[in-house]
N, C-alpha and C. Protein backbone atom coordinates (compact mmCIF):
# COMPACT_ATOMS: atom_id res chain seq x y z
N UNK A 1 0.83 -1.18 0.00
CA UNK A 1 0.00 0.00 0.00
C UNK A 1 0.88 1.26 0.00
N UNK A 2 2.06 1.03 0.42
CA UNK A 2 2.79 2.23 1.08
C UNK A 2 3.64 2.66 -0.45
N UNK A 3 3.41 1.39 -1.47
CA UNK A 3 4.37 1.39 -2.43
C UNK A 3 3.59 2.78 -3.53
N UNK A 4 2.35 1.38 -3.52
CA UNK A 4 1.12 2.35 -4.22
C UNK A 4 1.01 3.96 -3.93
N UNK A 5 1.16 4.30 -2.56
CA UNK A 5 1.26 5.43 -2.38
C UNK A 5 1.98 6.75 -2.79
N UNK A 6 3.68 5.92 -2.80
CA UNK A 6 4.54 6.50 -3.65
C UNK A 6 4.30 7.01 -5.10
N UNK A 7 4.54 5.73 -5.42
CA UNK A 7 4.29 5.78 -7.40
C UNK A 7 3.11 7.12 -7.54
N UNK A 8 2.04 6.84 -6.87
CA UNK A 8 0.86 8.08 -7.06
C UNK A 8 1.53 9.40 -7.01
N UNK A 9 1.86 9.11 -5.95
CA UNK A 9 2.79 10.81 -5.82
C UNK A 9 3.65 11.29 -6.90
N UNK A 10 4.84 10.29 -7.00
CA UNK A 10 5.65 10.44 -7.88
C UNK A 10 5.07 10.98 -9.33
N UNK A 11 3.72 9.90 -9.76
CA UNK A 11 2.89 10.68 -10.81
C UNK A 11 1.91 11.91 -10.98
N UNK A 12 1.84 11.98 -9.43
CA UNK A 12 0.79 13.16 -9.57
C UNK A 12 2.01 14.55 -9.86
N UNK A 13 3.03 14.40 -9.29
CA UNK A 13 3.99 15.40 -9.08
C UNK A 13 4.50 15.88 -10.98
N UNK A 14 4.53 14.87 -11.52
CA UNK A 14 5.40 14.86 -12.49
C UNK A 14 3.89 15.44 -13.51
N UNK A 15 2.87 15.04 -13.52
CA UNK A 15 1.73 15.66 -14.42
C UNK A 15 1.43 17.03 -13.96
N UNK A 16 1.84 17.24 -12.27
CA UNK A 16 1.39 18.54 -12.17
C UNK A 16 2.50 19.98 -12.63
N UNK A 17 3.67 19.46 -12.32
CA UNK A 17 5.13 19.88 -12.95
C UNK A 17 4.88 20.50 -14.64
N UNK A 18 4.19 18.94 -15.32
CA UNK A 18 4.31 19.13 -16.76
C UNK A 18 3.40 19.92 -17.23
N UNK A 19 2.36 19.95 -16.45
CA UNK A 19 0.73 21.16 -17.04
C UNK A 19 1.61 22.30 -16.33
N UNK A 20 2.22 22.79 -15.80
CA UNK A 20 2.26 24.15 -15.07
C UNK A 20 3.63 24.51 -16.19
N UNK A 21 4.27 24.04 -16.51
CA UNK A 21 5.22 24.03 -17.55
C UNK A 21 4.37 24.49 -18.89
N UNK A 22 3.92 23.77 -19.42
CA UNK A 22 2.75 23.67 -20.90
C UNK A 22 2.42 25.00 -20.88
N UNK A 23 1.27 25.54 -19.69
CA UNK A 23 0.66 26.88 -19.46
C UNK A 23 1.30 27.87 -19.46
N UNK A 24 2.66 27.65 -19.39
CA UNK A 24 3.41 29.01 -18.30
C UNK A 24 4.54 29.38 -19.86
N UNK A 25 4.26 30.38 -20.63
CA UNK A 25 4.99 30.92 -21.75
C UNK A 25 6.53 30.60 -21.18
N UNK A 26 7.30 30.67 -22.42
CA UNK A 26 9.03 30.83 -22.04
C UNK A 26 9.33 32.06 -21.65
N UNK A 27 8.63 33.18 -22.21
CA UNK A 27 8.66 34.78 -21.22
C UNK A 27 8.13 34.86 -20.02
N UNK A 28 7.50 33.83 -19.42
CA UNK A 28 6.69 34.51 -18.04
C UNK A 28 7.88 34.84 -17.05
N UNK A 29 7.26 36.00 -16.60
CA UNK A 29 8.03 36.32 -15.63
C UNK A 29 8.97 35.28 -14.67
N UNK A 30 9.91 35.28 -14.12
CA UNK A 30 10.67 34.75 -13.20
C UNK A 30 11.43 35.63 -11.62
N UNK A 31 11.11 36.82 -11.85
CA UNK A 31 11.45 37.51 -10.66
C UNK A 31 10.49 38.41 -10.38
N UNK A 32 10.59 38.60 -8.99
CA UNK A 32 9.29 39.68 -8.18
C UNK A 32 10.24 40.16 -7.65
N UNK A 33 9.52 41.84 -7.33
CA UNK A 33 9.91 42.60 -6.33
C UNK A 33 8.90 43.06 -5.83
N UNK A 34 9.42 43.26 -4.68
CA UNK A 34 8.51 43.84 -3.08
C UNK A 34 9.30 45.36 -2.50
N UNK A 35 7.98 45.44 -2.14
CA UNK A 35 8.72 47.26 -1.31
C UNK A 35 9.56 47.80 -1.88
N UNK A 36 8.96 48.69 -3.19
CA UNK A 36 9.55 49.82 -4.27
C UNK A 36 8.55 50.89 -3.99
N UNK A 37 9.25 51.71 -2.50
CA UNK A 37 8.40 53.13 -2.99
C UNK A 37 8.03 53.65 -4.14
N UNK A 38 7.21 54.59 -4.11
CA UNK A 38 6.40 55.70 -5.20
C UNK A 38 7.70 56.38 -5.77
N UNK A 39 8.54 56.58 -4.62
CA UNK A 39 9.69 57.59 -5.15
C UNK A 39 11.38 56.65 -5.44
N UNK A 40 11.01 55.62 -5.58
CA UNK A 40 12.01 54.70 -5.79
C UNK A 40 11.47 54.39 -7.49
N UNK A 41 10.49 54.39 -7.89
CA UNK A 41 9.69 53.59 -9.13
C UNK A 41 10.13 53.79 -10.14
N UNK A 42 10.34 55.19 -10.72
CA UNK A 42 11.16 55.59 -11.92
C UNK A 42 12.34 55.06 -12.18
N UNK A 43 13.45 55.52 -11.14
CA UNK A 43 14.52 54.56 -11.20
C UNK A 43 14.53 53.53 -11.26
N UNK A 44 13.96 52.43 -10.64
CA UNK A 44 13.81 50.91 -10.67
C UNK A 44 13.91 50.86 -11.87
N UNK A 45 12.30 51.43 -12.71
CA UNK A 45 11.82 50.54 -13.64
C UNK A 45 13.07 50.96 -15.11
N UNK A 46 13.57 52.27 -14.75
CA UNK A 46 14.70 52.73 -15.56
C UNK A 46 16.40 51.71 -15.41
N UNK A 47 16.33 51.24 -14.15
CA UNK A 47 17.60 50.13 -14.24
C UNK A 47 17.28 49.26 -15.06
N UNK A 48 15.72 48.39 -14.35
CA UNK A 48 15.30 47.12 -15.48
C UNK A 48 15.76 47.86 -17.34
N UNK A 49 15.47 48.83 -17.39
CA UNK A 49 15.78 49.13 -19.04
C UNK A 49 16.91 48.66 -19.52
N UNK A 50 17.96 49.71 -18.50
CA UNK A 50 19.28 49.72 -18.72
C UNK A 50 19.99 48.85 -18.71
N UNK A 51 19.21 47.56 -18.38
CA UNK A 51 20.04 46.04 -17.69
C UNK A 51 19.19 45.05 -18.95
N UNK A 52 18.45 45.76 -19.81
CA UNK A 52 18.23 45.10 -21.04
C UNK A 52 16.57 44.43 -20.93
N UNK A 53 16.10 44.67 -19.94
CA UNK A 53 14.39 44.30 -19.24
C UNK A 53 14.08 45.22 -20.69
N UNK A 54 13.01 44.48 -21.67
CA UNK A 54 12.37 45.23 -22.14
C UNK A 54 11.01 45.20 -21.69
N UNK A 55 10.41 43.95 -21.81
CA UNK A 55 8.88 44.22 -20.83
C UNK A 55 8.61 43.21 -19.91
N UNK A 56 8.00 44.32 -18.81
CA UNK A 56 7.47 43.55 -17.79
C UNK A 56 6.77 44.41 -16.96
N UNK A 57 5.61 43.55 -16.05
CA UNK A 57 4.49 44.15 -15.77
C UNK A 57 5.07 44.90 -14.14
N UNK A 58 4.25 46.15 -14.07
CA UNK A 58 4.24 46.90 -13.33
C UNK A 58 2.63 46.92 -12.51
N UNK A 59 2.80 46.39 -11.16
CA UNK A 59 1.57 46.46 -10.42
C UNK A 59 1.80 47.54 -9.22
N UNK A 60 1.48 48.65 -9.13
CA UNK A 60 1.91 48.97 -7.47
C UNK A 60 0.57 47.93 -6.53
N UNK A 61 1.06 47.65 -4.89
CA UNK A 61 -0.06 46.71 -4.34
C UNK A 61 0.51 47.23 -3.02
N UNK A 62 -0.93 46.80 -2.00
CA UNK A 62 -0.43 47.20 -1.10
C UNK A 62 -1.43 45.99 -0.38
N UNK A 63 -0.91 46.08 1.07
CA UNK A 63 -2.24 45.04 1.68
C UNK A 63 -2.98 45.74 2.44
N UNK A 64 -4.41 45.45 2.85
CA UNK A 64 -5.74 46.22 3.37
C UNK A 64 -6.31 45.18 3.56
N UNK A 65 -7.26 45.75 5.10
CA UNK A 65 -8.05 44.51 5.32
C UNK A 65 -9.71 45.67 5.18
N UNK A 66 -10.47 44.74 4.93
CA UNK A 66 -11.80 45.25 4.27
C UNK A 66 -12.32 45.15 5.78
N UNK A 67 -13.01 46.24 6.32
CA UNK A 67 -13.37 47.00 7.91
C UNK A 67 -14.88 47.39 7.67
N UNK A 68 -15.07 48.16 6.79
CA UNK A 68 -16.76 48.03 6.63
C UNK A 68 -17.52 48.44 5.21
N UNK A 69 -18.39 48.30 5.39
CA UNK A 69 -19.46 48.19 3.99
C UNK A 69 -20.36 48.87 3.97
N UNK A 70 -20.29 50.24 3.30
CA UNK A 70 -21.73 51.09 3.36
C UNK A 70 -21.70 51.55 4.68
N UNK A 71 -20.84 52.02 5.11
CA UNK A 71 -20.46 52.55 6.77
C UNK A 71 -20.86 50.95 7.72
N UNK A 72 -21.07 49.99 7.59
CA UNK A 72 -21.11 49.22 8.62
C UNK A 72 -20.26 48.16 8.86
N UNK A 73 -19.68 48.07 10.29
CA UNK A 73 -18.38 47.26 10.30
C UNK A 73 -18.30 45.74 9.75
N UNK A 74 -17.41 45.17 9.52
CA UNK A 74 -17.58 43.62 8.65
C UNK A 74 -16.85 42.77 9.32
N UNK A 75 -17.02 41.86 9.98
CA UNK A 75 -16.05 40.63 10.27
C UNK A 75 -16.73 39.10 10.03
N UNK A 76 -15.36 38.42 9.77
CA UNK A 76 -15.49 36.86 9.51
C UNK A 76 -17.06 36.59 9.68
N UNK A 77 -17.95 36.95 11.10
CA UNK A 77 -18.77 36.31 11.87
C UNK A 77 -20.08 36.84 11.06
N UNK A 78 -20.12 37.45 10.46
CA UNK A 78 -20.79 38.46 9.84
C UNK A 78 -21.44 37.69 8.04
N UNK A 79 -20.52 36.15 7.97
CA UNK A 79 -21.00 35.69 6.99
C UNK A 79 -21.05 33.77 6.93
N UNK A 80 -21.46 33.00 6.35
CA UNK A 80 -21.66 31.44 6.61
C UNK A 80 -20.71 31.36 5.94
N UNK A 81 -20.42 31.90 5.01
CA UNK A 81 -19.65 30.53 3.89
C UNK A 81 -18.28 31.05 4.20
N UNK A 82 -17.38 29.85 4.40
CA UNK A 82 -16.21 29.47 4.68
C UNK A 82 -15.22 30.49 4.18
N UNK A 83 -15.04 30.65 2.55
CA UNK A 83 -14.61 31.39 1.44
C UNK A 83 -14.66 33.04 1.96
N UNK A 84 -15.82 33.41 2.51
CA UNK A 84 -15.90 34.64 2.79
C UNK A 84 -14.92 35.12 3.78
N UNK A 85 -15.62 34.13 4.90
CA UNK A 85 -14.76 34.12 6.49
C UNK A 85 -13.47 34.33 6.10
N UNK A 86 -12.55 33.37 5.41
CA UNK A 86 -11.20 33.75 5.07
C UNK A 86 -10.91 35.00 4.32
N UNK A 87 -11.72 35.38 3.34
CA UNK A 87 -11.48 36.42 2.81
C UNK A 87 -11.14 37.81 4.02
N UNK A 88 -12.19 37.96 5.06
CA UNK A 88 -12.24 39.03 5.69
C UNK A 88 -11.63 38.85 6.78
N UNK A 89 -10.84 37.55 7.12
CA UNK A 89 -9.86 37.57 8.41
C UNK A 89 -8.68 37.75 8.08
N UNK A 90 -8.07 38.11 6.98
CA UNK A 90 -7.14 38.34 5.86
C UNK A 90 -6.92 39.67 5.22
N UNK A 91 -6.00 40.27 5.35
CA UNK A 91 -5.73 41.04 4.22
C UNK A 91 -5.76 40.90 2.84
N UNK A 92 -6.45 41.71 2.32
CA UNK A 92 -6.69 42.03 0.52
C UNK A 92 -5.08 42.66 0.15
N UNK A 93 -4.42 42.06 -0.99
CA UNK A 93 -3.76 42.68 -1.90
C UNK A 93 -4.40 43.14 -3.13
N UNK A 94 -4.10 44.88 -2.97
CA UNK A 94 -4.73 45.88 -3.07
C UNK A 94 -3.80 46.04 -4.43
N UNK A 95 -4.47 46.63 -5.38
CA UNK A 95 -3.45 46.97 -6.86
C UNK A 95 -4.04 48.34 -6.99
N UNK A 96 -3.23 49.48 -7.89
CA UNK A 96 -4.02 50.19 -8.01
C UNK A 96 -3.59 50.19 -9.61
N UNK A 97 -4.55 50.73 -10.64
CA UNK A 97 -4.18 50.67 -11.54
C UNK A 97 -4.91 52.04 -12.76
N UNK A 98 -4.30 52.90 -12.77
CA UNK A 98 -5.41 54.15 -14.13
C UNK A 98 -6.19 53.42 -14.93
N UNK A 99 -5.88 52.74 -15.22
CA UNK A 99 -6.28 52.36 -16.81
C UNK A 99 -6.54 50.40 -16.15
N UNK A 100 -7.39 50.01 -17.52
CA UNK A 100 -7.89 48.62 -16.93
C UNK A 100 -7.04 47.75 -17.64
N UNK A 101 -6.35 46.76 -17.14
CA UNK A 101 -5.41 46.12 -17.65
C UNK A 101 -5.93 44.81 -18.49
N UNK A 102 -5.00 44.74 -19.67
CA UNK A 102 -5.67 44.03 -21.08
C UNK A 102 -6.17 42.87 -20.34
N UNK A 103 -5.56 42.26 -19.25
CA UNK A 103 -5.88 40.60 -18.63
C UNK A 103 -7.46 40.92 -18.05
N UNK A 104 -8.20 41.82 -17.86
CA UNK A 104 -9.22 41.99 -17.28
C UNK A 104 -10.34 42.66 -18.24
N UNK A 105 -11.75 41.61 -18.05
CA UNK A 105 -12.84 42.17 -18.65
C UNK A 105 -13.76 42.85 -17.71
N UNK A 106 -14.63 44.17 -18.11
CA UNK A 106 -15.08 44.47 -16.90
C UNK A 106 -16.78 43.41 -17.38
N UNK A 107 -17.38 42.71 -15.90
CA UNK A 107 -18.24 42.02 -16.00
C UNK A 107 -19.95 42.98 -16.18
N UNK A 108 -19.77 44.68 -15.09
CA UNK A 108 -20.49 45.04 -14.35
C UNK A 108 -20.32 46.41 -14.16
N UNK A 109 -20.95 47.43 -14.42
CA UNK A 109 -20.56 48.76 -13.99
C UNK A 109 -19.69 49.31 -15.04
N UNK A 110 -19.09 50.49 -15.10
CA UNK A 110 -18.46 50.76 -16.14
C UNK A 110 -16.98 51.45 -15.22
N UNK A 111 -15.78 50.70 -16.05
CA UNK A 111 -14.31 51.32 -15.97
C UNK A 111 -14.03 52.91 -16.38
N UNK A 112 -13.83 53.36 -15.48
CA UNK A 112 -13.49 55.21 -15.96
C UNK A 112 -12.13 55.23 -15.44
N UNK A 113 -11.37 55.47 -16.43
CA UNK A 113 -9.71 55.50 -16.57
C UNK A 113 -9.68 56.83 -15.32
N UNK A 114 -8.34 56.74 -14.27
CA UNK A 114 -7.75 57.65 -13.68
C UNK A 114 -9.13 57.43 -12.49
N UNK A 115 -10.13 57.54 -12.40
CA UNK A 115 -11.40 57.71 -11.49
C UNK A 115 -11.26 57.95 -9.85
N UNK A 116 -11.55 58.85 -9.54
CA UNK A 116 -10.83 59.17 -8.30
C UNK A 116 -12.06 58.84 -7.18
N UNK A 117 -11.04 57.57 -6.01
CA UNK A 117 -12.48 57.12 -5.08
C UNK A 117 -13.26 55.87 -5.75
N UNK A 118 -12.68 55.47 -6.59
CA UNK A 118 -13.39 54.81 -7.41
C UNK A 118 -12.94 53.09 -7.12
N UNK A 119 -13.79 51.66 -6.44
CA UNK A 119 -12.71 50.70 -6.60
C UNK A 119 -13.70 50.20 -7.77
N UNK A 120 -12.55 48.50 -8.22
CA UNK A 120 -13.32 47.91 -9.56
C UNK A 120 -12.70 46.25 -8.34
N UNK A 121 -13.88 45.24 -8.17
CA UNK A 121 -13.88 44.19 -7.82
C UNK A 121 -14.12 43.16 -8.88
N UNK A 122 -13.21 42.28 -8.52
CA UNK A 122 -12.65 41.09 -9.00
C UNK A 122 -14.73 39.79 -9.13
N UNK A 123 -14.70 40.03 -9.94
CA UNK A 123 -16.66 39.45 -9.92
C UNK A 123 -16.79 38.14 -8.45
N UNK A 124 -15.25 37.74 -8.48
CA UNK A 124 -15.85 36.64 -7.51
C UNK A 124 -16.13 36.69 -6.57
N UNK A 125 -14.78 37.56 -6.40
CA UNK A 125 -14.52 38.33 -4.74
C UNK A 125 -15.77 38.86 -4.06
N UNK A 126 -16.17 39.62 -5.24
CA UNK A 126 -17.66 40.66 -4.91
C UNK A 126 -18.69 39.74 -4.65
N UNK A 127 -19.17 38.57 -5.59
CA UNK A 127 -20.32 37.54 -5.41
C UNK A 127 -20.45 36.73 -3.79
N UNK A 128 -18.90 36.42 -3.64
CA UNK A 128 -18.48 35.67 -2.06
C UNK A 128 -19.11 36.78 -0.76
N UNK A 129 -18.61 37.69 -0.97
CA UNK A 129 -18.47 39.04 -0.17
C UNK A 129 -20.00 39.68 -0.04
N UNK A 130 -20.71 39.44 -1.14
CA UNK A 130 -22.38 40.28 -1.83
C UNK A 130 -22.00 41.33 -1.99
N UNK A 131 -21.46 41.82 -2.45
CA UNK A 131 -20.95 43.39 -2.48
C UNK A 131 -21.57 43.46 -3.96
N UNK A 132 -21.79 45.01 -4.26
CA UNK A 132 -22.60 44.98 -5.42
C UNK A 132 -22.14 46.57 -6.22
N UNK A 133 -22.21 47.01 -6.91
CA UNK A 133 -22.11 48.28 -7.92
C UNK A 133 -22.68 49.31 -6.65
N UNK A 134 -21.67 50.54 -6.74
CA UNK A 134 -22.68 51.25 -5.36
C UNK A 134 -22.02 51.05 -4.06
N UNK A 135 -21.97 50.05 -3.94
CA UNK A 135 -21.15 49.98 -1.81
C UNK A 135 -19.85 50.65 -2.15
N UNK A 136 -20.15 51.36 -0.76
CA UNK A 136 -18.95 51.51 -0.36
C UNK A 136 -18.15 50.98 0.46
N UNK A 137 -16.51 51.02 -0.12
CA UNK A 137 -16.17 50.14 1.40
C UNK A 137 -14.94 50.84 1.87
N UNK A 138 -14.85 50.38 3.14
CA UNK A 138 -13.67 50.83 4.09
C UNK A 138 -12.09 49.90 4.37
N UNK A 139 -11.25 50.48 3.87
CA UNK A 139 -10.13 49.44 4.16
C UNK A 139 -8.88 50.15 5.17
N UNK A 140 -8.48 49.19 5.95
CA UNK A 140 -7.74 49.85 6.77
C UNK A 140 -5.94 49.47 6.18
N UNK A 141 -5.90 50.17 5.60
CA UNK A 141 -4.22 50.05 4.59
C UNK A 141 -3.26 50.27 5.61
N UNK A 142 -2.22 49.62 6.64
CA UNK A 142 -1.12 49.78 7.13
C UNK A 142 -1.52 51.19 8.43
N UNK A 143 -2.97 51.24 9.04
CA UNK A 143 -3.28 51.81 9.87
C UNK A 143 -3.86 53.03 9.19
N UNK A 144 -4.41 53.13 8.32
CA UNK A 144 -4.63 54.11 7.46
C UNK A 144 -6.37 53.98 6.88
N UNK A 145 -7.16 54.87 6.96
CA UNK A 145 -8.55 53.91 6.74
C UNK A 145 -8.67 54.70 5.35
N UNK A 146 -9.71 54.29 4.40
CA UNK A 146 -9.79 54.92 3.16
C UNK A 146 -10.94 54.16 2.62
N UNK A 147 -11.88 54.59 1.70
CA UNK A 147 -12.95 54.60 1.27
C UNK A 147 -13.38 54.30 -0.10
N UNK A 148 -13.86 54.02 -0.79
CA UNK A 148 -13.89 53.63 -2.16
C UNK A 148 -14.99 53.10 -2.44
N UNK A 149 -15.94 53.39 -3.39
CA UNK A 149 -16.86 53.38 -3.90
C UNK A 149 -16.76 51.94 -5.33
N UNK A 150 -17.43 51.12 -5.20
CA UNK A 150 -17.40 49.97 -5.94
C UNK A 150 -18.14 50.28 -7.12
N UNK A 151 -17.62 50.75 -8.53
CA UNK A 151 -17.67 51.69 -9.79
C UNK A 151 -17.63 50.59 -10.97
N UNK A 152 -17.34 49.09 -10.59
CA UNK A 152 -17.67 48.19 -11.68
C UNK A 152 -16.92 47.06 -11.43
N UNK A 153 -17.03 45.84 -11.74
CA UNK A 153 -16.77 44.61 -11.78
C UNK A 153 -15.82 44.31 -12.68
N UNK A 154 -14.90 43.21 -12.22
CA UNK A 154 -13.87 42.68 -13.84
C UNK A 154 -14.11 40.93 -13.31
N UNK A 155 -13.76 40.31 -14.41
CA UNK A 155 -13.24 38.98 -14.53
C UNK A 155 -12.06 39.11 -14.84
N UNK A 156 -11.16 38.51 -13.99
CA UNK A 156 -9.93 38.57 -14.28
C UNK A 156 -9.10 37.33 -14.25
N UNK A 157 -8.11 37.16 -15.40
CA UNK A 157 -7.62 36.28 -16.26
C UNK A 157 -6.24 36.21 -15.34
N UNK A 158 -6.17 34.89 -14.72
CA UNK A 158 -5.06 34.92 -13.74
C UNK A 158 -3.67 33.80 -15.00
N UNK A 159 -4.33 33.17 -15.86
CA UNK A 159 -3.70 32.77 -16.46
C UNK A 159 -2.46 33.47 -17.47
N UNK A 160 -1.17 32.85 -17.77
CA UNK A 160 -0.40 33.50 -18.26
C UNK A 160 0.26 33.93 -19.29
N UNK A 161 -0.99 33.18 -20.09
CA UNK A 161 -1.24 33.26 -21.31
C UNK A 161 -2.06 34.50 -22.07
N UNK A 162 -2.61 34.93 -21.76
CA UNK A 162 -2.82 36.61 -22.05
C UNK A 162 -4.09 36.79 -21.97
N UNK A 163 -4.68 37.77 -22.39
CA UNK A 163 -6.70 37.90 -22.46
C UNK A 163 -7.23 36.95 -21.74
N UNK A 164 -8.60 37.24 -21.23
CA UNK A 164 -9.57 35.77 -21.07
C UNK A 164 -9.69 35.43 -22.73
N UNK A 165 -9.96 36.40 -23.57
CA UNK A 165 -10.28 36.24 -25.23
C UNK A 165 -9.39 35.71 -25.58
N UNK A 166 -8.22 35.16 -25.28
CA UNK A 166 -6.99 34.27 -26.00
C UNK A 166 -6.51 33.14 -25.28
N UNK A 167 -6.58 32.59 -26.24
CA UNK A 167 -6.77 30.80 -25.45
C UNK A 167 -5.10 30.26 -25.13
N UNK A 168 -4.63 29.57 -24.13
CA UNK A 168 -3.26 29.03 -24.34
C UNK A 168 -3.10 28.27 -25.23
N UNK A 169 -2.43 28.39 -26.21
CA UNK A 169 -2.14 27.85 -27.66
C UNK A 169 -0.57 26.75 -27.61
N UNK A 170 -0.30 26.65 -26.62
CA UNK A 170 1.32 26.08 -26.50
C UNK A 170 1.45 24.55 -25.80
């Protein structure tokens, strides 16, 4: 039994290895960075040039935990389903972005480039959560509280292959 056990592994490891390989372009990224001030950013993204980086994606993010909804406070206890609970005992990584990025369709509401006060939720996040076009919500960013008005929905394409509209071809 103990043998059987192995071999499984050994195969599950090696199919899961080979699909994450298949999916994952020969350009996908291979390095992250963390904690690049606002006033560090230019330069950074000007070394990557100079060091021969021609493209690669730029997210600023920050983490926030979601505190209340439509002025009323929110915790774990506050919802049944499991999915949620974790969501709100957790910090959100927070992106901010002008413009709507090609990997994202908006599902709901409409995208207004630059929009000030304005957030755009991820359709699932929002469905788990009930959050809807209209709420507002409260996040407490690194002791910092801030407000944002939920201005439209996206589906967003975590895959690394490009668009939801473009299929992995490789």
């Amino acid at each position: 039994m103990g043998l059987l056990a192995l071999v499984l592994l050994v195969l599950l490891r090696t199919d899961l290895i080979g699909s994450w390989r298949k999916a994952t372009p020969p350009d996908a990224p291979n390095r992250f960075v963390i904690n690049v001030m606002p006033d560090q950013s230019d330069g950074f993204q000007k070394m990557l040039k100079d060091a021969g980086v021609s493209r690669f994606d730029w997210y600023p993010m920050i983490r926030g935990r979601l505190i209340a909804v439509n002025g009323r406070a929110v915790t774990p206890d506050d919802y049944v389903e499991e999915r949620a609970k974790r969501l709100l005992d957790r910090e959100f990584n927070v992106s901010f972005n002008a413009n709507l990025p090609k990997q994202n369709i908006v599902t709901g509401g409409k995208w207004t480039d630059e929009e000030v006060g304005a957030i755009s939720m991820e359709d699932g996040i929002a469905t788990t959560l009930h959050l809807k076009l209209g709420d507002v919500l409260r996040f407490d960013m690194g002791g910092m509280q801030t407000e944002s008005k939920v201005t439209s929905l996206r589906k967003v394409d975590w895959a690394p292959c490009g668009p939801i509209s473009t299929p992995c071809t490789r």
